[in-house]
PDB file of N, CA and C in Angstrom:
ATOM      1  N   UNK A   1      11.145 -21.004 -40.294  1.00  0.00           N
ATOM      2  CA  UNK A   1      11.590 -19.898 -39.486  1.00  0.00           C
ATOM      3  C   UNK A   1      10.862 -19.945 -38.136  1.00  0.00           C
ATOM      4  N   UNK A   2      11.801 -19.477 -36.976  1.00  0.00           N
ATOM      5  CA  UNK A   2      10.866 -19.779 -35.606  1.00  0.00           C
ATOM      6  C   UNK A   2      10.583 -18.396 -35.374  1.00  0.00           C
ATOM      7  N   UNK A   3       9.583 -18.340 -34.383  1.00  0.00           N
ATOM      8  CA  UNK A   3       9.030 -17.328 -34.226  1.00  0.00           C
ATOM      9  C   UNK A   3       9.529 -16.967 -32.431  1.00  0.00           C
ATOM     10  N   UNK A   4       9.930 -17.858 -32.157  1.00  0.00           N
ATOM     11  CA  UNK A   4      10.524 -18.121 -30.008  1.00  0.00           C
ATOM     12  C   UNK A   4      10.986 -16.616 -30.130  1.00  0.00           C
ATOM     13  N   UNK A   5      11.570 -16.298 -28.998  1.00  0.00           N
ATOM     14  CA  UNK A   5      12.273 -15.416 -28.545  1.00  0.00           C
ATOM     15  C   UNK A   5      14.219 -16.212 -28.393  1.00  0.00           C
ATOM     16  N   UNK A   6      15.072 -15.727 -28.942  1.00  0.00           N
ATOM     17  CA  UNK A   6      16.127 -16.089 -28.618  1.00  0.00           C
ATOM     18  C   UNK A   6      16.904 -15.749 -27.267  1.00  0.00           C
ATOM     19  N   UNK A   7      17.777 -16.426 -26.797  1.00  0.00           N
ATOM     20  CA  UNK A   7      18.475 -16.530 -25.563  1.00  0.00           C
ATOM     21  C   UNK A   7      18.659 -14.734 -25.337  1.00  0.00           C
ATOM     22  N   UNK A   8      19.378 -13.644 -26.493  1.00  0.00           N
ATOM     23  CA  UNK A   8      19.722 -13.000 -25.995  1.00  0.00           C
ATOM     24  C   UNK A   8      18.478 -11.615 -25.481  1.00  0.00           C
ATOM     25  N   UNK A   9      17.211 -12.077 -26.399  1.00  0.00           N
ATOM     26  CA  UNK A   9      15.908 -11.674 -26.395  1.00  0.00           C
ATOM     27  C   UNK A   9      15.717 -11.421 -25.087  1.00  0.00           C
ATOM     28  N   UNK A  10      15.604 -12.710 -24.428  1.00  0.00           N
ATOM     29  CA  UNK A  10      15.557 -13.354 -23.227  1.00  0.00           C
ATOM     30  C   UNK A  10      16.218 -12.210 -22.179  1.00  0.00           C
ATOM     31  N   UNK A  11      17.209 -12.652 -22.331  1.00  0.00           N
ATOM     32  CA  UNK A  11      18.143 -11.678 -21.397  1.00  0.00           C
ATOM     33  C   UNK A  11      17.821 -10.347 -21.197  1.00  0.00           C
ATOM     34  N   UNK A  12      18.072  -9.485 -22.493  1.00  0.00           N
ATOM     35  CA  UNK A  12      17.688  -8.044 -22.731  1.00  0.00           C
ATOM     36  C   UNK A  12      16.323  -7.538 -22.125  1.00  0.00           C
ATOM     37  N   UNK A  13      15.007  -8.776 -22.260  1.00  0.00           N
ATOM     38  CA  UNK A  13      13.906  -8.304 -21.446  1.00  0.00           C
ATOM     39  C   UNK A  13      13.932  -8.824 -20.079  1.00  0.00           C
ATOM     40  N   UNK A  14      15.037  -9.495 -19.384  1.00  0.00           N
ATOM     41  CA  UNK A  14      14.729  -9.659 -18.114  1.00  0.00           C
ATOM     42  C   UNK A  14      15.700  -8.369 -17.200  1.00  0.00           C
ATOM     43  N   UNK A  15      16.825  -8.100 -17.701  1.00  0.00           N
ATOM     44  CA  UNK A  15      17.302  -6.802 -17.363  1.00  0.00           C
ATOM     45  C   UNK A  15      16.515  -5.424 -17.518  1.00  0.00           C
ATOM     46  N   UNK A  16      15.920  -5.379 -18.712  1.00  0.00           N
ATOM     47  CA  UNK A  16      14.867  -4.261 -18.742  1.00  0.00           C
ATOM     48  C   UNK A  16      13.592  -3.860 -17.578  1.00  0.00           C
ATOM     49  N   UNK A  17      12.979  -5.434 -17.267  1.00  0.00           N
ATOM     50  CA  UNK A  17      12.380  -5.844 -16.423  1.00  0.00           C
ATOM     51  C   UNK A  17      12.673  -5.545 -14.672  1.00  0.00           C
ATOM     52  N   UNK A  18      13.811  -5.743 -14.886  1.00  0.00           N
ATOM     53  CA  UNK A  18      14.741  -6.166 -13.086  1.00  0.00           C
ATOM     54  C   UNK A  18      15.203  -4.253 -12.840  1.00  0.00           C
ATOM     55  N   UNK A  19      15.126  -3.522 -14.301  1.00  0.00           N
ATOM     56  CA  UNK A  19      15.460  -2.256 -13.862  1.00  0.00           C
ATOM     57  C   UNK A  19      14.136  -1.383 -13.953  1.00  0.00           C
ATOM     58  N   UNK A  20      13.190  -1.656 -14.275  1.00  0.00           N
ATOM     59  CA  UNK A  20      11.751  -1.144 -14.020  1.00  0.00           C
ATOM     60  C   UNK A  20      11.389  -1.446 -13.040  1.00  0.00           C
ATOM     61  N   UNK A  21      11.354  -2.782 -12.161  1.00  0.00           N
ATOM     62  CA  UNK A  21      10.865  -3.140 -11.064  1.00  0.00           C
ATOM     63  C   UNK A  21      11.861  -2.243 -10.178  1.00  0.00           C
ATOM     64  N   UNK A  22      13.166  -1.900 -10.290  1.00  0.00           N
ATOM     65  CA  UNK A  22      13.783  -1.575  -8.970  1.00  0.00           C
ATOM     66  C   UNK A  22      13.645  -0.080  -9.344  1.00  0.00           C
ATOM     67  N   UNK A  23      12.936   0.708 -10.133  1.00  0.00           N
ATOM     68  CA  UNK A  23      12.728   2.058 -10.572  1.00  0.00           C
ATOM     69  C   UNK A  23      11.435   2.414  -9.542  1.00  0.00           C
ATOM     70  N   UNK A  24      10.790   0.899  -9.761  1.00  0.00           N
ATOM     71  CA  UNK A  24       9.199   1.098  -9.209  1.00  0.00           C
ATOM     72  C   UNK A  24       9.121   0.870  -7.636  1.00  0.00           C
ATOM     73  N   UNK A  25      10.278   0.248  -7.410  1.00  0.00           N
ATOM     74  CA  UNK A  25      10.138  -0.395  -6.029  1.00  0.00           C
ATOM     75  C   UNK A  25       9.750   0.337  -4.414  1.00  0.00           C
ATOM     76  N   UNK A  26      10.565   1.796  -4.780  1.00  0.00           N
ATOM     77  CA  UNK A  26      10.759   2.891  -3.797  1.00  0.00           C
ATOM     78  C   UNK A  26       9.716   3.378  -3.795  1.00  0.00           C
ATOM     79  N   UNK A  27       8.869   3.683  -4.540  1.00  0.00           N
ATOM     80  CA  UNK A  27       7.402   5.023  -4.755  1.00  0.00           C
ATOM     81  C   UNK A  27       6.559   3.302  -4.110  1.00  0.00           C
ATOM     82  N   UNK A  28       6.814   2.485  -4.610  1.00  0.00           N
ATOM     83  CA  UNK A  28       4.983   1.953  -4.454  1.00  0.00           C
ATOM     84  C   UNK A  28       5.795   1.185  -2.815  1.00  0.00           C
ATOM     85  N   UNK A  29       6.540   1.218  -2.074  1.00  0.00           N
ATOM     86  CA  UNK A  29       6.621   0.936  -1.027  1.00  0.00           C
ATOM     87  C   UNK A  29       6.133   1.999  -0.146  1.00  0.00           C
ATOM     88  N   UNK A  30       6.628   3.268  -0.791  1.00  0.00           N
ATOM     89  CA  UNK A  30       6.142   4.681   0.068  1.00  0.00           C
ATOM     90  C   UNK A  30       5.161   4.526   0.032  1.00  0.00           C
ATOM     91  N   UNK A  31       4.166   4.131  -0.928  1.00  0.00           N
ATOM     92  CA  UNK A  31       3.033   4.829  -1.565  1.00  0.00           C
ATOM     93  C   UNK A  31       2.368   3.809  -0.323  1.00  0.00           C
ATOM     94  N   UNK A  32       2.060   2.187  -0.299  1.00  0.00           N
ATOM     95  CA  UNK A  32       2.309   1.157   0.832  1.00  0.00           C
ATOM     96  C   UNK A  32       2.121   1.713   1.953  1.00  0.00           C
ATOM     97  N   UNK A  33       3.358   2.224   2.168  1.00  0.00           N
ATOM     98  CA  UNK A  33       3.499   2.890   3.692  1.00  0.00           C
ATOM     99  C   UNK A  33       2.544   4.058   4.283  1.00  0.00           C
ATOM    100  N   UNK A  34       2.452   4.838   3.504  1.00  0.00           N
ATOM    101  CA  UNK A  34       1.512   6.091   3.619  1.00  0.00           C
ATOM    102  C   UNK A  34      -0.051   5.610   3.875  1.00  0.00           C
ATOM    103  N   UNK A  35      -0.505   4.585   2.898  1.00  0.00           N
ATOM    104  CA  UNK A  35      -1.527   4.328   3.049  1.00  0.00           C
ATOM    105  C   UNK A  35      -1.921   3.469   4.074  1.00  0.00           C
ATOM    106  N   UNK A  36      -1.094   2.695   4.982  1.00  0.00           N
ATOM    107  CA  UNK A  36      -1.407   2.302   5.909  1.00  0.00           C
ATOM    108  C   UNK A  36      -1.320   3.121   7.196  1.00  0.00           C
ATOM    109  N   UNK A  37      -0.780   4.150   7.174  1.00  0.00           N
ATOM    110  CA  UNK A  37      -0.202   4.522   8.185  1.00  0.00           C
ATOM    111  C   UNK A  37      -2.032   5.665   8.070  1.00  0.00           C
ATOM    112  N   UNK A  38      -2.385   6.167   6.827  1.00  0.00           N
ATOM    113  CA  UNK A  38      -3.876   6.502   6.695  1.00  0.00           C
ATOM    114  C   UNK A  38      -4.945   5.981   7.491  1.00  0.00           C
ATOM    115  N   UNK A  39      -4.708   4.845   7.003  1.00  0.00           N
ATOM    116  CA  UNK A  39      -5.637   3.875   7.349  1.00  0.00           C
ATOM    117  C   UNK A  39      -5.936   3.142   8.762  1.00  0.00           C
ATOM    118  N   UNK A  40      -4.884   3.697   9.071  1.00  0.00           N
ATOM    119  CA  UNK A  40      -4.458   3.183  10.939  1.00  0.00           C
ATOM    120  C   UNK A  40      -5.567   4.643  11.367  1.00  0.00           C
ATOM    121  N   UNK A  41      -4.594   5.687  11.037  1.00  0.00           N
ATOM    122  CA  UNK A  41      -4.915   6.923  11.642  1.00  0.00           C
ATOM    123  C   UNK A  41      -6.376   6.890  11.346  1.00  0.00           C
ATOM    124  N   UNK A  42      -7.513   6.749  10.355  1.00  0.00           N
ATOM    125  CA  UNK A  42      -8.393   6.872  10.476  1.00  0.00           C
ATOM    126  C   UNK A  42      -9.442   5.772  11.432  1.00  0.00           C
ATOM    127  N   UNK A  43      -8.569   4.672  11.538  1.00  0.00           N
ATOM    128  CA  UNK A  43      -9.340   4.081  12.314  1.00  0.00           C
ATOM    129  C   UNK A  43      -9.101   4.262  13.460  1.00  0.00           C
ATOM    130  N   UNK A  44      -7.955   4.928  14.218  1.00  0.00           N
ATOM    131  CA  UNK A  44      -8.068   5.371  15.465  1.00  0.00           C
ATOM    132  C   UNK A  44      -8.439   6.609  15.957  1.00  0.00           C
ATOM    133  N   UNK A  45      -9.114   7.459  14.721  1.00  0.00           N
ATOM    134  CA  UNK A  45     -10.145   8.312  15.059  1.00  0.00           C
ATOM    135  C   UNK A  45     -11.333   7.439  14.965  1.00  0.00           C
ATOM    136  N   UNK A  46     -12.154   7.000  14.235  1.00  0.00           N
ATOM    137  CA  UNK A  46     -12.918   6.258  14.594  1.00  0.00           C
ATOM    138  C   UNK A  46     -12.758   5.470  15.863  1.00  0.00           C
ATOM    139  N   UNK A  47     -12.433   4.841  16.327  1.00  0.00           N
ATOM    140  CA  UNK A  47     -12.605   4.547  17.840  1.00  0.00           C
ATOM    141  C   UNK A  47     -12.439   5.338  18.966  1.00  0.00           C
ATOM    142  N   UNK A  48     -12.124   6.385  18.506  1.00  0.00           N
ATOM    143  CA  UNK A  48     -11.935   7.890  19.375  1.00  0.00           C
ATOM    144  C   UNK A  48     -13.527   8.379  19.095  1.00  0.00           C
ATOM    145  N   UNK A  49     -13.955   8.510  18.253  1.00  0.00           N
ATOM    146  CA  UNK A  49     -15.275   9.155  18.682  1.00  0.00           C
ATOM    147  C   UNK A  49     -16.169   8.314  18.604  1.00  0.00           C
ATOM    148  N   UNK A  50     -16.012   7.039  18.491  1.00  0.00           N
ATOM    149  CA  UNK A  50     -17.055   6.170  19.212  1.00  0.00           C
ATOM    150  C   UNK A  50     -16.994   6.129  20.896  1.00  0.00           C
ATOM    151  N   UNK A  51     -15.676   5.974  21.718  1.00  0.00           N
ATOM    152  CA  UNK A  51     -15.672   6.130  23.004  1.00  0.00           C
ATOM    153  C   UNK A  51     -16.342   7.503  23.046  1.00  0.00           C
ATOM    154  N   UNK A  52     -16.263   8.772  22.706  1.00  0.00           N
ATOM    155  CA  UNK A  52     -16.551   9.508  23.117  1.00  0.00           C
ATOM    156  C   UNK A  52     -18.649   9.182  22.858  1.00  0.00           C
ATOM    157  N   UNK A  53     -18.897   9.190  22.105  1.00  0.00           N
ATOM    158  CA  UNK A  53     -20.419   8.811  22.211  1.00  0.00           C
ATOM    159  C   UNK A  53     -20.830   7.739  23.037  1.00  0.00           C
ATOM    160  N   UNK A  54     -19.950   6.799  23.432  1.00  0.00           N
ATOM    161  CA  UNK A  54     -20.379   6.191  24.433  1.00  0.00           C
ATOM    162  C   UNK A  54     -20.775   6.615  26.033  1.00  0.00           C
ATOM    163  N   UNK A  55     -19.712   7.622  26.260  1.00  0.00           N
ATOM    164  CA  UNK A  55     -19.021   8.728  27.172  1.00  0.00           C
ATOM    165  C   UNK A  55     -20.004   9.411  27.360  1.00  0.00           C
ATOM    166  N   UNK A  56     -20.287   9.761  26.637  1.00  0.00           N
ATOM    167  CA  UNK A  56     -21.839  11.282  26.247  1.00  0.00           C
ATOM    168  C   UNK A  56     -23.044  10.119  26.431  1.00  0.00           C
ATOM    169  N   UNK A  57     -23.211   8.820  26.172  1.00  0.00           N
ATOM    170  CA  UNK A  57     -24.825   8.553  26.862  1.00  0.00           C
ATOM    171  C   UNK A  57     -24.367   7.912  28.161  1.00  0.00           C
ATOM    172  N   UNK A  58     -22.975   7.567  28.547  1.00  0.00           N
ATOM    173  CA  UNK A  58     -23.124   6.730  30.227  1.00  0.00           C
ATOM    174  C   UNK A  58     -23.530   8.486  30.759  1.00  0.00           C
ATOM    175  N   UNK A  59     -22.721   9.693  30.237  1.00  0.00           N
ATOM    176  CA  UNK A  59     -23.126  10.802  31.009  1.00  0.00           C
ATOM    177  C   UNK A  59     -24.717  11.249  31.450  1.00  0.00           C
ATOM    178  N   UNK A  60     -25.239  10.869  30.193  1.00  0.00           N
ATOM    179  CA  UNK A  60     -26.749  11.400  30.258  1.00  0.00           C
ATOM    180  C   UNK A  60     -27.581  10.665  30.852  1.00  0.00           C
ATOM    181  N   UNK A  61     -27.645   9.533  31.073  1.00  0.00           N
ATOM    182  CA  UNK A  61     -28.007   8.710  31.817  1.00  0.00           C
ATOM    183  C   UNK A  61     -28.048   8.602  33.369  1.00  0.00           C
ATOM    184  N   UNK A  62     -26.666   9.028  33.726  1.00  0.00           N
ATOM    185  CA  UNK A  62     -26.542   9.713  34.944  1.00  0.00           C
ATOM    186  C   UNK A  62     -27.512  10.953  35.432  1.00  0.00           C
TER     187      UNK A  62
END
């Protein structure tokens, strides 16, 4: 007796598969998107208040 997976085995888990992935596809692209768009935004506050401390000692210096 074999123990393989048969052809229609086969099939049934790659459709199961192809409809989980396209279930999953939309949230973890958002999810993707959001977090970069985070990750931007925080780093262009960070370079926002680094100019500004730079700003604040050319001032004091003066």
């Amino acid at each position: 007796m074999s123990k393989a997976f048969t052809l229609f085995e086969l099939i049934i888990s790659l459709i199961l598969f192809t409809f989980i992935t396209s279930l999953l596809s939309k949230p973890l692209m958002d999810f993707y998107h959001l977090n970069f768009t985070a990750l931007h935004t925080n780093n262009l506050i960070t370079q926002a208040h680094l100019n500004l401390l730079k700003i604040e000692k050319l001032i004091q210096n003066c």
